[in-house]
C-alpha atoms as a PDB file:
ATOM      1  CA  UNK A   1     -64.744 -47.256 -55.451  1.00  0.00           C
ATOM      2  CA  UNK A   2     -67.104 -48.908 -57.590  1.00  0.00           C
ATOM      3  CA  UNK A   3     -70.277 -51.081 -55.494  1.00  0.00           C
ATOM      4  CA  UNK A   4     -68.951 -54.515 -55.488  1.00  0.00           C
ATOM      5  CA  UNK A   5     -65.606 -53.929 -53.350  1.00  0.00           C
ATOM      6  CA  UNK A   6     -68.293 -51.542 -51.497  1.00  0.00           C
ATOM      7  CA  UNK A   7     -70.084 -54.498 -50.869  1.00  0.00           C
ATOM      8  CA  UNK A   8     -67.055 -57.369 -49.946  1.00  0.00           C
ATOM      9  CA  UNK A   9     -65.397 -54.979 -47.916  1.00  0.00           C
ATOM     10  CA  UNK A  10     -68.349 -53.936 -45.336  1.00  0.00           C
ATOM     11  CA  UNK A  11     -69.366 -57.467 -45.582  1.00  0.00           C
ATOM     12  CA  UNK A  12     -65.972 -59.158 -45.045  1.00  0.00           C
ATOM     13  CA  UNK A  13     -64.949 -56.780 -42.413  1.00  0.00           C
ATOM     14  CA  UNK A  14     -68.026 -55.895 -40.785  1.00  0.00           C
ATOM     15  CA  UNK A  15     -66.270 -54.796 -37.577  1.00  0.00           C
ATOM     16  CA  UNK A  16     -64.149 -52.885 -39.698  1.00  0.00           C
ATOM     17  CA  UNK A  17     -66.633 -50.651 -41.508  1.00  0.00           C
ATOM     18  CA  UNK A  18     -69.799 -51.048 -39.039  1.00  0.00           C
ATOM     19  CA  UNK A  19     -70.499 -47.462 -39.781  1.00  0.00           C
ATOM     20  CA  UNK A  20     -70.637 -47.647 -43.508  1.00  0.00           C
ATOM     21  CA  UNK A  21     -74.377 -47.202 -43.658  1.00  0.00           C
ATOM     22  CA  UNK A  22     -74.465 -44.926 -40.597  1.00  0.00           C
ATOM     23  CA  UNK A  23     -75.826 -41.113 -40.597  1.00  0.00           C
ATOM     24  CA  UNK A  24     -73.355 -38.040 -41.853  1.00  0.00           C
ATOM     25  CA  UNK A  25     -73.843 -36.699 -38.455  1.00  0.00           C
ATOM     26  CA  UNK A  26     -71.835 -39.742 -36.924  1.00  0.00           C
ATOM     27  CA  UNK A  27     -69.713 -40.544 -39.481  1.00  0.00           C
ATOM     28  CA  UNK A  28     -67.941 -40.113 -42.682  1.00  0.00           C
ATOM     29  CA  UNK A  29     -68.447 -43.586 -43.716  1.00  0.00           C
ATOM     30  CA  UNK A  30     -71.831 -42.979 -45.140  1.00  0.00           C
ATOM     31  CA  UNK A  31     -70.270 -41.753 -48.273  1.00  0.00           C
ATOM     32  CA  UNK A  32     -68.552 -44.988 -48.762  1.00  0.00           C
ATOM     33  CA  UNK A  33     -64.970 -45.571 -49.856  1.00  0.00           C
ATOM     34  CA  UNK A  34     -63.933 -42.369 -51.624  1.00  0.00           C
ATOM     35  CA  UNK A  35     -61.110 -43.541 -53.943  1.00  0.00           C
ATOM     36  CA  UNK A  36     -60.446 -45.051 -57.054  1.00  0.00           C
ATOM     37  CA  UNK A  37     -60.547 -49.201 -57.756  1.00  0.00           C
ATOM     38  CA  UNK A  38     -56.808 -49.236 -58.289  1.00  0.00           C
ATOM     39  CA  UNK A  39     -56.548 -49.045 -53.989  1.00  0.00           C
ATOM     40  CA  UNK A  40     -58.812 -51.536 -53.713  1.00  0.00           C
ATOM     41  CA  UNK A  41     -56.222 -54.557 -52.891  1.00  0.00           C
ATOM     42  CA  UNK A  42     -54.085 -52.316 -50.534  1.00  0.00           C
ATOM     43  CA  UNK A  43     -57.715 -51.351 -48.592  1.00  0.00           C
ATOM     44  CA  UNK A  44     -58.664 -54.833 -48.008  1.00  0.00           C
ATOM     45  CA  UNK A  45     -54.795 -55.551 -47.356  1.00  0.00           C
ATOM     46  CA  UNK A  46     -55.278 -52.994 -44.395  1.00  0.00           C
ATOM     47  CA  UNK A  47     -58.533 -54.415 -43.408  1.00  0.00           C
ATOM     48  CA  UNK A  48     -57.730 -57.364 -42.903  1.00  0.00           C
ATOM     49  CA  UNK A  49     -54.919 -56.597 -40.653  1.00  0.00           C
ATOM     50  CA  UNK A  50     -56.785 -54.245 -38.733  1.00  0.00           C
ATOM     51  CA  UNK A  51     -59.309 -56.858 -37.991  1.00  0.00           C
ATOM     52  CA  UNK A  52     -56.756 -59.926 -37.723  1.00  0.00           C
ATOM     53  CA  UNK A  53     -56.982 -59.884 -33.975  1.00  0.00           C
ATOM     54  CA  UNK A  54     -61.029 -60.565 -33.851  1.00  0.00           C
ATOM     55  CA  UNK A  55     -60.959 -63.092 -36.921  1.00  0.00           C
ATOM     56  CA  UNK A  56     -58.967 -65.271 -35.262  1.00  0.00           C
ATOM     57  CA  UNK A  57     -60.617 -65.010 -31.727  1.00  0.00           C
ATOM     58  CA  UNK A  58     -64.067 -65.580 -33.729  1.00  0.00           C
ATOM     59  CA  UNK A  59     -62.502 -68.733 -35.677  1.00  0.00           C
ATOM     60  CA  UNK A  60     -61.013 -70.249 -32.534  1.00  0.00           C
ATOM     61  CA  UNK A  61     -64.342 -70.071 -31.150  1.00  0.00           C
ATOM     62  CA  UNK A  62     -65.996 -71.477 -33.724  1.00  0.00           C
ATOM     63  CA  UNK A  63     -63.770 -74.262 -34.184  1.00  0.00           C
ATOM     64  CA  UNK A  64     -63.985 -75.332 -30.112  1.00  0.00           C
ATOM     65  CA  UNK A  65     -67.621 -75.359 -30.536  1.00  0.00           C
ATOM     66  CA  UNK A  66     -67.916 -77.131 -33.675  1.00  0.00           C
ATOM     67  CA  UNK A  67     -65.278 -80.046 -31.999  1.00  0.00           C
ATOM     68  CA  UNK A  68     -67.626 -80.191 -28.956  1.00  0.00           C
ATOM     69  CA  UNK A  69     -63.534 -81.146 -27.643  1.00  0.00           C
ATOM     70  CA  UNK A  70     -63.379 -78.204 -24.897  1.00  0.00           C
ATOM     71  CA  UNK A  71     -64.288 -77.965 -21.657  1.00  0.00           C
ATOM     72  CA  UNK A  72     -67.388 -75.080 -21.234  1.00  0.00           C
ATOM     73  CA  UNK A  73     -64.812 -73.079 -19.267  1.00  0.00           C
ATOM     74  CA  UNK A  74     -62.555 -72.653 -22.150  1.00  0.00           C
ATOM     75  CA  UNK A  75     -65.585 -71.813 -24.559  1.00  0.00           C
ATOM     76  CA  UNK A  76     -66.731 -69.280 -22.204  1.00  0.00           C
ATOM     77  CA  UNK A  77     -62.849 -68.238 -21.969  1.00  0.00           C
ATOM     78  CA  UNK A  78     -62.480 -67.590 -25.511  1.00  0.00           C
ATOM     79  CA  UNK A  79     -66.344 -66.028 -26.128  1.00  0.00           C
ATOM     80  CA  UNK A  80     -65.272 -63.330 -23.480  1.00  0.00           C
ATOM     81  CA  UNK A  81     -61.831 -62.813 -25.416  1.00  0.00           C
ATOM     82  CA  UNK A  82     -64.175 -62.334 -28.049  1.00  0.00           C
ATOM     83  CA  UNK A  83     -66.255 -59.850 -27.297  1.00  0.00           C
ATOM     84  CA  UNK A  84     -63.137 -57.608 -25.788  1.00  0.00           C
ATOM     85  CA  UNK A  85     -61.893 -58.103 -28.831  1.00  0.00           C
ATOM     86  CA  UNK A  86     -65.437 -57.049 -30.807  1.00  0.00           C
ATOM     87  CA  UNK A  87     -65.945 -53.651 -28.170  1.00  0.00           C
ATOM     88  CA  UNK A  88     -61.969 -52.693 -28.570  1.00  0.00           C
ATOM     89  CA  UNK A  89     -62.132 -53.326 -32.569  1.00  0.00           C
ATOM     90  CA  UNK A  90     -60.850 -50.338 -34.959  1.00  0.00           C
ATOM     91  CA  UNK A  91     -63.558 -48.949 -36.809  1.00  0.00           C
ATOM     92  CA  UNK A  92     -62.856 -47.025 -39.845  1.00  0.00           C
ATOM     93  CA  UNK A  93     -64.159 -43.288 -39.844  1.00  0.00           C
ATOM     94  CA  UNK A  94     -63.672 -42.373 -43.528  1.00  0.00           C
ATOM     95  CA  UNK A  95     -61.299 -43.907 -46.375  1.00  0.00           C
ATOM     96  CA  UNK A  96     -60.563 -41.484 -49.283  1.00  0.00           C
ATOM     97  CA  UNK A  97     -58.295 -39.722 -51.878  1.00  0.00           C
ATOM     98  CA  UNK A  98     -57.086 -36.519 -50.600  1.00  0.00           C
ATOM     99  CA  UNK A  99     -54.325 -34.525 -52.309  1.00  0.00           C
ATOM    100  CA  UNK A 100     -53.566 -37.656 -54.650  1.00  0.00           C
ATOM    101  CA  UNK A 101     -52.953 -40.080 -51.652  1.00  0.00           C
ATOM    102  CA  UNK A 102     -55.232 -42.162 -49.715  1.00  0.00           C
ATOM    103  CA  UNK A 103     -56.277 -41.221 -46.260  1.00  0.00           C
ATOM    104  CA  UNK A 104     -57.483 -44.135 -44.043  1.00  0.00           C
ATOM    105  CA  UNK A 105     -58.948 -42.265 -40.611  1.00  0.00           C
ATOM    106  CA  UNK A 106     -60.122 -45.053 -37.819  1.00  0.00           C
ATOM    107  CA  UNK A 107     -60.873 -45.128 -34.331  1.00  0.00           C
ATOM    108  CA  UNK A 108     -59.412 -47.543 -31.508  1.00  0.00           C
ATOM    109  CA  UNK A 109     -56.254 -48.328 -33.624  1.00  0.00           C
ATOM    110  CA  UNK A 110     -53.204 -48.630 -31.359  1.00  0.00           C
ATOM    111  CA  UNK A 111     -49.904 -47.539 -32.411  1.00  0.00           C
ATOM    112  CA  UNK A 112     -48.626 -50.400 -34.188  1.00  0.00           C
ATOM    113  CA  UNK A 113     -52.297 -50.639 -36.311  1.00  0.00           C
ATOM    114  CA  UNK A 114     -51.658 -46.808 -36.485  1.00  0.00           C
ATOM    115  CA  UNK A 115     -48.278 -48.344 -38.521  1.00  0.00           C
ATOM    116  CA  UNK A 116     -49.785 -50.528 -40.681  1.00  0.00           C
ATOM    117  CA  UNK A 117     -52.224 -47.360 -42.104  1.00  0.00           C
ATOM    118  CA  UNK A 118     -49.274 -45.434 -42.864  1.00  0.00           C
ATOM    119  CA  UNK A 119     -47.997 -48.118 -44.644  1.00  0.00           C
ATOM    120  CA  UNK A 120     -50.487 -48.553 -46.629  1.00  0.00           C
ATOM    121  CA  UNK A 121     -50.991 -44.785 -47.094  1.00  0.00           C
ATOM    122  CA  UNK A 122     -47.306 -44.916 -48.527  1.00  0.00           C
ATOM    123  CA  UNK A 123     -48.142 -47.907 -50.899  1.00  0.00           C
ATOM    124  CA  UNK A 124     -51.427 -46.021 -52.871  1.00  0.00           C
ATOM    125  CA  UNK A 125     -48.990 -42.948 -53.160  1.00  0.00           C
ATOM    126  CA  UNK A 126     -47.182 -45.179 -55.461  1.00  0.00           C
ATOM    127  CA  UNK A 127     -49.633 -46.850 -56.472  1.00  0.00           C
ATOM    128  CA  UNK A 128     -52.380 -46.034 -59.656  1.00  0.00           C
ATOM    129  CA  UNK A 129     -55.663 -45.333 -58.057  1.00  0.00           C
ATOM    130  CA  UNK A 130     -57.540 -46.683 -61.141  1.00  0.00           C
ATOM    131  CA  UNK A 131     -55.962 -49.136 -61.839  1.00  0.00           C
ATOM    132  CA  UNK A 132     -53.827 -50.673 -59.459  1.00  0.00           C
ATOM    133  CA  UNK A 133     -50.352 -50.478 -61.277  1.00  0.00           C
ATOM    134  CA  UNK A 134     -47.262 -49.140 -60.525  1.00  0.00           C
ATOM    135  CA  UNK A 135     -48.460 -44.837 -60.606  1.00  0.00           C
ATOM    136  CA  UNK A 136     -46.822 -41.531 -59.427  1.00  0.00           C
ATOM    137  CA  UNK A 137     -48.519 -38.442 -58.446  1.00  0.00           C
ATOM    138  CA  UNK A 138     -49.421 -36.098 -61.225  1.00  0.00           C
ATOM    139  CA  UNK A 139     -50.143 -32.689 -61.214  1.00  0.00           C
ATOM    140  CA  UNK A 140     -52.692 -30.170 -63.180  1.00  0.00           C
ATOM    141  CA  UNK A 141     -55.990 -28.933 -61.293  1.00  0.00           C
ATOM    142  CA  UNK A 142     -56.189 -32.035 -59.415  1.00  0.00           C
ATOM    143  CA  UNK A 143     -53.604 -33.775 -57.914  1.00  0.00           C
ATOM    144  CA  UNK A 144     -53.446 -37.736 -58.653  1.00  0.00           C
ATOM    145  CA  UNK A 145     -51.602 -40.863 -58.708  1.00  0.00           C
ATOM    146  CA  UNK A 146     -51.588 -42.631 -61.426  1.00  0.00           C
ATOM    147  CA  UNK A 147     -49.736 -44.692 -63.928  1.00  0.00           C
ATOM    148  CA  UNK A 148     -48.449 -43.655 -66.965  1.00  0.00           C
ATOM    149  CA  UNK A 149     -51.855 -44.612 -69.197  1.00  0.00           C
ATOM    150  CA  UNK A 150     -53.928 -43.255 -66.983  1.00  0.00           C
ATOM    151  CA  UNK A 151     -52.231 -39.976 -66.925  1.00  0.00           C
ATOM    152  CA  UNK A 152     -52.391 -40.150 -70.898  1.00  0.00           C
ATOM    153  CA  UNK A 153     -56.201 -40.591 -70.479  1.00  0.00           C
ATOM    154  CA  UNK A 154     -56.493 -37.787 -68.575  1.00  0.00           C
ATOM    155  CA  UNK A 155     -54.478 -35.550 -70.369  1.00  0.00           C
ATOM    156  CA  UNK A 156     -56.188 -36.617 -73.034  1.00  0.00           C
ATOM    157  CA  UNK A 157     -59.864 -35.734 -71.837  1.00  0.00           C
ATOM    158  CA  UNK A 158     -58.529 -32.112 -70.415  1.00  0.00           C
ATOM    159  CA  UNK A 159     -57.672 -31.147 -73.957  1.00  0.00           C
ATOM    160  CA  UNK A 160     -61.701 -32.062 -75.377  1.00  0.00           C
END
């Protein structure tokens, strides 16, 4: 995945991918997002579920604080839901193309987050990994998924 969704995806979801810059002997993260542009929407789709939970905790915060309205019980109510929130948070242990489909491994997910990565595991099988349009996996010496130009392309380049 090229640097700039790098970028708004360990920025936007810091939570999400705090391990992006980490070492390779704590993480697979440190080689990034391993897969094409094409999965970028259905990525920060998923990431933004996964970390649904927090964002709103962290935005209803915010907001009570920047009202001044609440009592300093229910700011200290919803900091605390907060950070349970922040130390239970998924984080996302490596993101890749493997065998044509994406692979989205994270820890702390319960079962229905555990859901929602399937799901989206099923959408980038159909799903062009370049470009984002409707694709099908495609064989040769590697397997991919990709759309019908794509595939052309590729085709293509194997026969220089």
């Amino acid at each position: 995945m090229n640097l700039h969704y790098d970028n708004y995806l360990t920025r936007k979801y810091p939570l999400l991918y705090r391990d992006r810059h980490s070492s390779v002997h704590t993480t697979a993260m440190c080689w990034g997002f391993s897969c094409g542009d094409g999965w970028f929407n259905i990525i920060n789709t998923l990431s933004q579920i996964l970390s649904e939970p927090y964002l709103r905790a962290e935005t209803e915060y915010k907001c009570g604080i920047e009202r001044g309205t609440l009592a300093p019980e229910e700011i200290e109510r919803r900091r605390l839901r907060m950070e349970i929130l922040k130390e239970n948070h998924p984080v996302a242990v490596q993101v890749k193309e493997k065998f044509g489909g994406l692979r989205f491994y994270a820890d702390n997910v319960t079962p229905e987050m555990d859901y929602y990565i399937r799901f989206a595991e099923w959408q980038a099988s159909n799903t062009c990994e370049v470009c984002g349009d409707r694709g099908s996996l495609r064989t040769g010496n590697w397997l991919r998924t990709l759309c019908g130009k794509h595939e052309q392309e590729r085709m293509q380049n194997a026969n220089r």
